[in-house]
PDB file of N, CA and C in Angstrom:
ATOM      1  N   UNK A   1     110.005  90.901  62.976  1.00  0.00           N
ATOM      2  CA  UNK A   1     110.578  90.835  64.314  1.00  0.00           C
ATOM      3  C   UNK A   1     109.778  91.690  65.295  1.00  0.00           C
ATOM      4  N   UNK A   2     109.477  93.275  64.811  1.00  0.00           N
ATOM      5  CA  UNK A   2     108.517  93.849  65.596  1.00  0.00           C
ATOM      6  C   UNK A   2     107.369  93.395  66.001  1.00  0.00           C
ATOM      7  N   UNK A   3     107.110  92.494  64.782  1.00  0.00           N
ATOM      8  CA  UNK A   3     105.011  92.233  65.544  1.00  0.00           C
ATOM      9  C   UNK A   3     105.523  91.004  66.240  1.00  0.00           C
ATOM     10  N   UNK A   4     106.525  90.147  66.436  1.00  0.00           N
ATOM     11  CA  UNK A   4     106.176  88.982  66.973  1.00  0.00           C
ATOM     12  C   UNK A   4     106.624  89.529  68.767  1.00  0.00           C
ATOM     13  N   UNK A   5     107.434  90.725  68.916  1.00  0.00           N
ATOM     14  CA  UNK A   5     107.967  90.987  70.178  1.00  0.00           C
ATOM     15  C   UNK A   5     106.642  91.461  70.462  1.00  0.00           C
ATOM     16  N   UNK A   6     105.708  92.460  69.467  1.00  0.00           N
ATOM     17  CA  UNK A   6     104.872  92.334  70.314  1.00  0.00           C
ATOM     18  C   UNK A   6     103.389  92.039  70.823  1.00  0.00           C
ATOM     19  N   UNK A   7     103.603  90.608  69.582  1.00  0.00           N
ATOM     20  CA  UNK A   7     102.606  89.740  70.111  1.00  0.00           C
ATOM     21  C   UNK A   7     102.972  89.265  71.727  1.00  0.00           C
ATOM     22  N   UNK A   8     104.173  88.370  71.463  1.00  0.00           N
ATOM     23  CA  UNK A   8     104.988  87.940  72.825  1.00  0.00           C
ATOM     24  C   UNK A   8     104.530  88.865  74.014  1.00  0.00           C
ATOM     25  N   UNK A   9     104.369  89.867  73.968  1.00  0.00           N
ATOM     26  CA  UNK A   9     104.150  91.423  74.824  1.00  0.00           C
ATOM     27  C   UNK A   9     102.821  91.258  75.518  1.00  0.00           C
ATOM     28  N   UNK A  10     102.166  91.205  74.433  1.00  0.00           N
ATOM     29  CA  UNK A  10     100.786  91.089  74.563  1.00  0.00           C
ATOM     30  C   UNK A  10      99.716  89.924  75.161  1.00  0.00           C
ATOM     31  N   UNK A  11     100.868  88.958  74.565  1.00  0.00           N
ATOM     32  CA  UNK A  11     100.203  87.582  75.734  1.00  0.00           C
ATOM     33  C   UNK A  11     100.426  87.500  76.826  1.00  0.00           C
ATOM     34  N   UNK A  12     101.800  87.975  77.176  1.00  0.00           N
ATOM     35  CA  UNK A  12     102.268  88.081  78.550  1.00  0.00           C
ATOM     36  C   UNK A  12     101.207  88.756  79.354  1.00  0.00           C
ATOM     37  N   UNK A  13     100.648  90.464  78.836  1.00  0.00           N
ATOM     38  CA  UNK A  13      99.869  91.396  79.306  1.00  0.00           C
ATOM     39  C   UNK A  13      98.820  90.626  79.842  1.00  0.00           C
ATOM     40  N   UNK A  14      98.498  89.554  78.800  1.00  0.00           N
ATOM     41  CA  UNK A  14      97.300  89.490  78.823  1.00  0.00           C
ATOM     42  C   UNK A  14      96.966  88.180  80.208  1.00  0.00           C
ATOM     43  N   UNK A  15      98.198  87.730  79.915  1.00  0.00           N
ATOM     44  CA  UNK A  15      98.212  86.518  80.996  1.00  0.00           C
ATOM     45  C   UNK A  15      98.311  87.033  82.375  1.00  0.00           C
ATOM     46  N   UNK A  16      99.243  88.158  82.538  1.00  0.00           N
ATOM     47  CA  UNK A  16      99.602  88.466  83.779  1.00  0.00           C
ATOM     48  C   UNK A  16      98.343  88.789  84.064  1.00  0.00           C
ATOM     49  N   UNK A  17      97.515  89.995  83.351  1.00  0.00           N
ATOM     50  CA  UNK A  17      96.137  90.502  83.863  1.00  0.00           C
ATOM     51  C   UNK A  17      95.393  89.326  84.619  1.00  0.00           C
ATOM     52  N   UNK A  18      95.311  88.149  83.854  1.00  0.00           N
ATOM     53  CA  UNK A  18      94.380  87.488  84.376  1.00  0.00           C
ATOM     54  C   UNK A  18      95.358  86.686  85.813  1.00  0.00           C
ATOM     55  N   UNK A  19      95.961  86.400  85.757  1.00  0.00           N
ATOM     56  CA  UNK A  19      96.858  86.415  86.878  1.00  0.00           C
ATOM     57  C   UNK A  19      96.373  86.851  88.064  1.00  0.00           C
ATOM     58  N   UNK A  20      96.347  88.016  88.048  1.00  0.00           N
ATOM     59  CA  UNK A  20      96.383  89.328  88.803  1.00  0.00           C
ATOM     60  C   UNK A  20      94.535  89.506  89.301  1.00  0.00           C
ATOM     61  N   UNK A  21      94.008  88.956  88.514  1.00  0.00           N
ATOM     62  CA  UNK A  21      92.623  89.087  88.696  1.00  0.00           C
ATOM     63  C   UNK A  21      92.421  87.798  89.484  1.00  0.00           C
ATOM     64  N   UNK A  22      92.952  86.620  89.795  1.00  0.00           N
ATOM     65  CA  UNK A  22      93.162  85.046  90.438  1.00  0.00           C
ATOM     66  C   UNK A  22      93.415  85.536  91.651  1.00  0.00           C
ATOM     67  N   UNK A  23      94.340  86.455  91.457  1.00  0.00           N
ATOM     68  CA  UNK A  23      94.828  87.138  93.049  1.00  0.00           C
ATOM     69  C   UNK A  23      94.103  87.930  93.781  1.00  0.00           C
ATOM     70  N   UNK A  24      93.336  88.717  93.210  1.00  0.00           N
ATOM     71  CA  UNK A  24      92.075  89.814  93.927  1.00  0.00           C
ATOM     72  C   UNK A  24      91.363  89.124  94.299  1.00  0.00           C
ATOM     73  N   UNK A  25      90.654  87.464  93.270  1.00  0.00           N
ATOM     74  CA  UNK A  25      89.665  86.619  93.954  1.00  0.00           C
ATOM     75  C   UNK A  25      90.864  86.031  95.496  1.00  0.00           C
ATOM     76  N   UNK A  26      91.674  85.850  95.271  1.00  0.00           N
ATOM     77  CA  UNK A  26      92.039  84.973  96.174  1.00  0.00           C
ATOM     78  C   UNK A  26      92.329  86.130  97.461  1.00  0.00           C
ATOM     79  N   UNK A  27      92.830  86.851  97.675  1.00  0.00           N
ATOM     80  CA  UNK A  27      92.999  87.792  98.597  1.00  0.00           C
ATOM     81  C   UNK A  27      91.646  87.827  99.369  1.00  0.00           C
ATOM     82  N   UNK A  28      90.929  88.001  98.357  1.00  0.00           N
ATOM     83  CA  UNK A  28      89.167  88.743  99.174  1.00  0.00           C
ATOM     84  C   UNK A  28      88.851  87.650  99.703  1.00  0.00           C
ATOM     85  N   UNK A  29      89.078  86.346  99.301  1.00  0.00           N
ATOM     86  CA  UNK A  29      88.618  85.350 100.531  1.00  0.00           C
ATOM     87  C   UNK A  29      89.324  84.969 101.184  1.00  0.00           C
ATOM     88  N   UNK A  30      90.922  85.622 101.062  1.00  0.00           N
ATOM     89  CA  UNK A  30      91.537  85.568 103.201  1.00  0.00           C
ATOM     90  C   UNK A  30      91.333  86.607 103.721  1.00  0.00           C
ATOM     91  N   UNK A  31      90.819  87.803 102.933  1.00  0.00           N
ATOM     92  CA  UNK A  31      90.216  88.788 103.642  1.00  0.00           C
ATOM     93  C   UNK A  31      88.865  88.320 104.373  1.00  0.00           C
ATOM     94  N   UNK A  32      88.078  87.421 104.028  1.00  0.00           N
ATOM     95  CA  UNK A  32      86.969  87.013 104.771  1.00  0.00           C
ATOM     96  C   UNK A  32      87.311  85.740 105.501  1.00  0.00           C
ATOM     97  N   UNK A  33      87.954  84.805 105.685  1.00  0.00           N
ATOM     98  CA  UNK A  33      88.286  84.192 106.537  1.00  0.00           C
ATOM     99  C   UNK A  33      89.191  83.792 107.476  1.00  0.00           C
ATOM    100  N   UNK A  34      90.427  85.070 107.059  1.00  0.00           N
ATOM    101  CA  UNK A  34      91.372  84.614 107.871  1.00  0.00           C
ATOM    102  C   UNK A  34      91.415  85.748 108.757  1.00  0.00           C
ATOM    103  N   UNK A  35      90.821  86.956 108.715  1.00  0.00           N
ATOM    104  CA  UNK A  35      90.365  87.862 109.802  1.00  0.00           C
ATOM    105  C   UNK A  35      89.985  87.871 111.079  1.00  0.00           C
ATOM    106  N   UNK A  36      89.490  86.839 111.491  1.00  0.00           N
ATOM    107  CA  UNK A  36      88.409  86.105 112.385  1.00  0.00           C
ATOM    108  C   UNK A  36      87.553  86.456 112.329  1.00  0.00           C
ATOM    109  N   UNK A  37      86.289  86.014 113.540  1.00  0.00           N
ATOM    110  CA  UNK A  37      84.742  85.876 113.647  1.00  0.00           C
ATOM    111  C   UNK A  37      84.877  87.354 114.559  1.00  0.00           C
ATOM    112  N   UNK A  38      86.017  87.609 115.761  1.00  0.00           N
ATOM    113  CA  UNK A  38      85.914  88.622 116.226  1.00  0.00           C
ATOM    114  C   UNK A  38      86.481  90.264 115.777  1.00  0.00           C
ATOM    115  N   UNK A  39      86.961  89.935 114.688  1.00  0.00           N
ATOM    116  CA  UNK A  39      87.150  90.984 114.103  1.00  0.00           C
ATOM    117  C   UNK A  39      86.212  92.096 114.194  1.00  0.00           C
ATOM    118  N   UNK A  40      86.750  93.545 113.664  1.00  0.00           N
ATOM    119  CA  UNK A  40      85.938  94.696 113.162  1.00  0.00           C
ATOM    120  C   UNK A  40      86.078  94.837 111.901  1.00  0.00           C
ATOM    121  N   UNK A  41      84.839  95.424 111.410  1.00  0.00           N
ATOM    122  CA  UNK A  41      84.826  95.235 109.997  1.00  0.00           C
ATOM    123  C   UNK A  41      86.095  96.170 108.945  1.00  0.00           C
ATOM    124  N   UNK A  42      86.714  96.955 109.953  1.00  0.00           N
ATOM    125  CA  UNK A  42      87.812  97.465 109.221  1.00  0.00           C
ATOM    126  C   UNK A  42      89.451  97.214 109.855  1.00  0.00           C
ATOM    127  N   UNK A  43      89.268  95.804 110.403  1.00  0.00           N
ATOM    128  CA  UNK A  43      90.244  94.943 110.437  1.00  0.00           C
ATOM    129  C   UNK A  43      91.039  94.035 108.937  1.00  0.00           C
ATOM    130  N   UNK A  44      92.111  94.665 108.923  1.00  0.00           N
ATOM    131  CA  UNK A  44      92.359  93.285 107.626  1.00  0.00           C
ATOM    132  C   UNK A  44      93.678  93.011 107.928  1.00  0.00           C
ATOM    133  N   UNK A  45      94.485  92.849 109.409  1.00  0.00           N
ATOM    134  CA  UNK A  45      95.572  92.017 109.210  1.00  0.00           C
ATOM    135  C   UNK A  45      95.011  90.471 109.447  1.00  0.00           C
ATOM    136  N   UNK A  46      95.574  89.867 108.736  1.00  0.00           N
ATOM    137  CA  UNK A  46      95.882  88.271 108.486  1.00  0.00           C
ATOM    138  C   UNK A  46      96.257  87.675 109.927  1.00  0.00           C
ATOM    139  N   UNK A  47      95.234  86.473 110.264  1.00  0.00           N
ATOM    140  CA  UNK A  47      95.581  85.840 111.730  1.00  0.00           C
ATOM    141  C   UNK A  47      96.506  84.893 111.313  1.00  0.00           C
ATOM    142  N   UNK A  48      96.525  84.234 110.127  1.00  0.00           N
ATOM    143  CA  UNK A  48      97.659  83.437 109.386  1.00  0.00           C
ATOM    144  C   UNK A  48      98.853  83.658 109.334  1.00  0.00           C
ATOM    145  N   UNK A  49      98.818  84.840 108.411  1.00  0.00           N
ATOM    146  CA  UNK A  49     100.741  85.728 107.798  1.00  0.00           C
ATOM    147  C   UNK A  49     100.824  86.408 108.079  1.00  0.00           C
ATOM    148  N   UNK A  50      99.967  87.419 109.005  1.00  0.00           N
ATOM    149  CA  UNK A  50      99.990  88.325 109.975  1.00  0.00           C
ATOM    150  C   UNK A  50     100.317  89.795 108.475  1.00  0.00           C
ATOM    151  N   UNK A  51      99.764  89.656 107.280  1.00  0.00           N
ATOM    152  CA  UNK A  51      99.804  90.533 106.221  1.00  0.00           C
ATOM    153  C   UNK A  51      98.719  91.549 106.407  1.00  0.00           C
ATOM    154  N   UNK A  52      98.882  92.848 105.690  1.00  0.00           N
ATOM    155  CA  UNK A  52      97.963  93.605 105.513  1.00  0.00           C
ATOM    156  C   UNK A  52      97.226  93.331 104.352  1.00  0.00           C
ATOM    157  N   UNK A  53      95.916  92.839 104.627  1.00  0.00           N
ATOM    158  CA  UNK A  53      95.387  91.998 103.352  1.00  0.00           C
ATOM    159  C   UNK A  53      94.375  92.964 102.734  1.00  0.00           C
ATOM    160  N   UNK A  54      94.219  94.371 102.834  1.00  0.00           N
ATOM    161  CA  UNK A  54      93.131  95.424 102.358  1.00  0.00           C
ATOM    162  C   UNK A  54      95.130  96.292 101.557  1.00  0.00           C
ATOM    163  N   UNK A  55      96.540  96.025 101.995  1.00  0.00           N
ATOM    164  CA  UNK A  55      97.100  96.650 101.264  1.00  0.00           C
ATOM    165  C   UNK A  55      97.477  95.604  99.874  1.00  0.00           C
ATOM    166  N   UNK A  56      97.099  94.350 100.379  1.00  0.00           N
ATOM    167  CA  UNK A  56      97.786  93.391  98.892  1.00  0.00           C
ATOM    168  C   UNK A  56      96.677  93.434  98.088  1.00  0.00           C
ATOM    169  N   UNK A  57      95.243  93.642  98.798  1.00  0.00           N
ATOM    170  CA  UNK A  57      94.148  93.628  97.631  1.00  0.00           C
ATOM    171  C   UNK A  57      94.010  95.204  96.715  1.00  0.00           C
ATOM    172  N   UNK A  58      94.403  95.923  97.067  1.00  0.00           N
ATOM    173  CA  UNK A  58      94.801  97.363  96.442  1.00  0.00           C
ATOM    174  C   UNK A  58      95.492  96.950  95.292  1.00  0.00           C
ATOM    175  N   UNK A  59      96.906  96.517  96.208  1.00  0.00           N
ATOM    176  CA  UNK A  59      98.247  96.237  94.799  1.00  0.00           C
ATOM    177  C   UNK A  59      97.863  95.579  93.774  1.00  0.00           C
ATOM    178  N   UNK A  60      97.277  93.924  94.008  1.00  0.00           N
ATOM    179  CA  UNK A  60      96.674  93.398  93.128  1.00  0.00           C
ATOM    180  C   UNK A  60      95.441  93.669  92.045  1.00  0.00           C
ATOM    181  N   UNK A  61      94.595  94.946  92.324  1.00  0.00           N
ATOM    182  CA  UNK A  61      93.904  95.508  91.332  1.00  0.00           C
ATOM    183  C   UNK A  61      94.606  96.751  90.923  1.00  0.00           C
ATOM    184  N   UNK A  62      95.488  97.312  91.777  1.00  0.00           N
ATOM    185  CA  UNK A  62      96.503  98.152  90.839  1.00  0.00           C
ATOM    186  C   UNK A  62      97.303  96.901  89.304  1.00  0.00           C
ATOM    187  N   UNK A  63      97.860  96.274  89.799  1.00  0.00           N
ATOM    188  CA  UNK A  63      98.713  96.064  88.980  1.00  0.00           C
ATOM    189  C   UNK A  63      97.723  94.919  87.762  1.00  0.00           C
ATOM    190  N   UNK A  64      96.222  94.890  88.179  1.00  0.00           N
ATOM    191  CA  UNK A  64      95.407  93.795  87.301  1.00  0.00           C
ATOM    192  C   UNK A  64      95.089  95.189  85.951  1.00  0.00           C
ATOM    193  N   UNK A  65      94.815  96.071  86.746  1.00  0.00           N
ATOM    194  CA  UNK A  65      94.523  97.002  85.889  1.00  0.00           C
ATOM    195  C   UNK A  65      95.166  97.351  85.118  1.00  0.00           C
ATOM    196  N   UNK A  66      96.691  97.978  85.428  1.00  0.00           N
ATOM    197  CA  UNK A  66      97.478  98.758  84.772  1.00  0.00           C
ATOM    198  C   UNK A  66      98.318  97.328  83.258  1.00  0.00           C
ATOM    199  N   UNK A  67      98.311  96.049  83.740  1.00  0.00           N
ATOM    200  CA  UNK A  67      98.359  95.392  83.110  1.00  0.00           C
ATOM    201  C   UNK A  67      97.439  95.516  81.678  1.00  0.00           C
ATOM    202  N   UNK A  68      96.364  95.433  81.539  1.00  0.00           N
ATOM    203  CA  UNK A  68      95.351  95.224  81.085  1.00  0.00           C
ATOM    204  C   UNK A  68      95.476  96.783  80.220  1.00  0.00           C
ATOM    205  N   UNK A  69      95.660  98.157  80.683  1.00  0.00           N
ATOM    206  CA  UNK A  69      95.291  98.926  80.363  1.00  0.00           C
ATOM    207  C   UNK A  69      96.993  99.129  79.241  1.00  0.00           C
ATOM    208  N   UNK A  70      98.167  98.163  79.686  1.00  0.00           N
ATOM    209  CA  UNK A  70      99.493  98.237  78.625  1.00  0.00           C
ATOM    210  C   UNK A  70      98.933  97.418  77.905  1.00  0.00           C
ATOM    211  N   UNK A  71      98.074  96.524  77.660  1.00  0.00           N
ATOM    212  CA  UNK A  71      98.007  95.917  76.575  1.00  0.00           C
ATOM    213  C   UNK A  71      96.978  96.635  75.560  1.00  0.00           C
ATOM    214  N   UNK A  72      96.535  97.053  76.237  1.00  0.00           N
ATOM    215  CA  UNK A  72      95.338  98.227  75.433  1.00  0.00           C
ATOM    216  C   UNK A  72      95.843  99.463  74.908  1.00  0.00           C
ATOM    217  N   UNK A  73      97.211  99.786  75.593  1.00  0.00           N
ATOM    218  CA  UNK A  73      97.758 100.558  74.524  1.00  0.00           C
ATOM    219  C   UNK A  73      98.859  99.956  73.263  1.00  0.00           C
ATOM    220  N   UNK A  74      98.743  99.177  73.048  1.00  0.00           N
ATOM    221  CA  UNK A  74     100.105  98.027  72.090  1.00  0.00           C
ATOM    222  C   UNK A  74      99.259  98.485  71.092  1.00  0.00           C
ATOM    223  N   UNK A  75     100.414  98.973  70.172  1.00  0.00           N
ATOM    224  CA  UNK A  75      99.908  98.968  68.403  1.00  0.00           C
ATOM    225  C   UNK A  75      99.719  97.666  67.701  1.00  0.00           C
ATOM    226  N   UNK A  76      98.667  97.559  67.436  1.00  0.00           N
ATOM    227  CA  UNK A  76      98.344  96.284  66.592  1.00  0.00           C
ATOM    228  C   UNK A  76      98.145  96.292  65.082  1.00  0.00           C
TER     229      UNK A  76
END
């Protein structure tokens, strides 16, 4: 029962990570196009969703990481 909860554990980890890594690619290119042409280069609200897109690309390699780094601690 233990190893299969945490196999189950571990795929999840492993899925979300990559998840989470789909999202950093995807962020960084509405960080480059939905900024505009007149932007400054340390502009990153969203002309779209009007989001802070330099705070969701943070979260999303926070949480790609810390993912990645619970599955790296799972006893195998």
């Amino acid at each position: 029962m233990r190893n299969r909860l945490i196999g189950y554990l571990a795929a999840f980890l492993i899925i979300a990570s990559a998840l989470e890594g789909c999202a950093v690619v995807n962020t960084m290119v509405c960080l480059k196009y939905e900024t505009g042409q007149k932007a400054a280069k340390n502009n990153c609200i969203s002309d779209v969703t009007g989001n802070d897109l330099c705070d969701e690309l943070k979260w999303h390699k926070e949480l790609a990481v810390g993912c990645l780094s619970a599955w790296l601690a799972l006893p195998f």
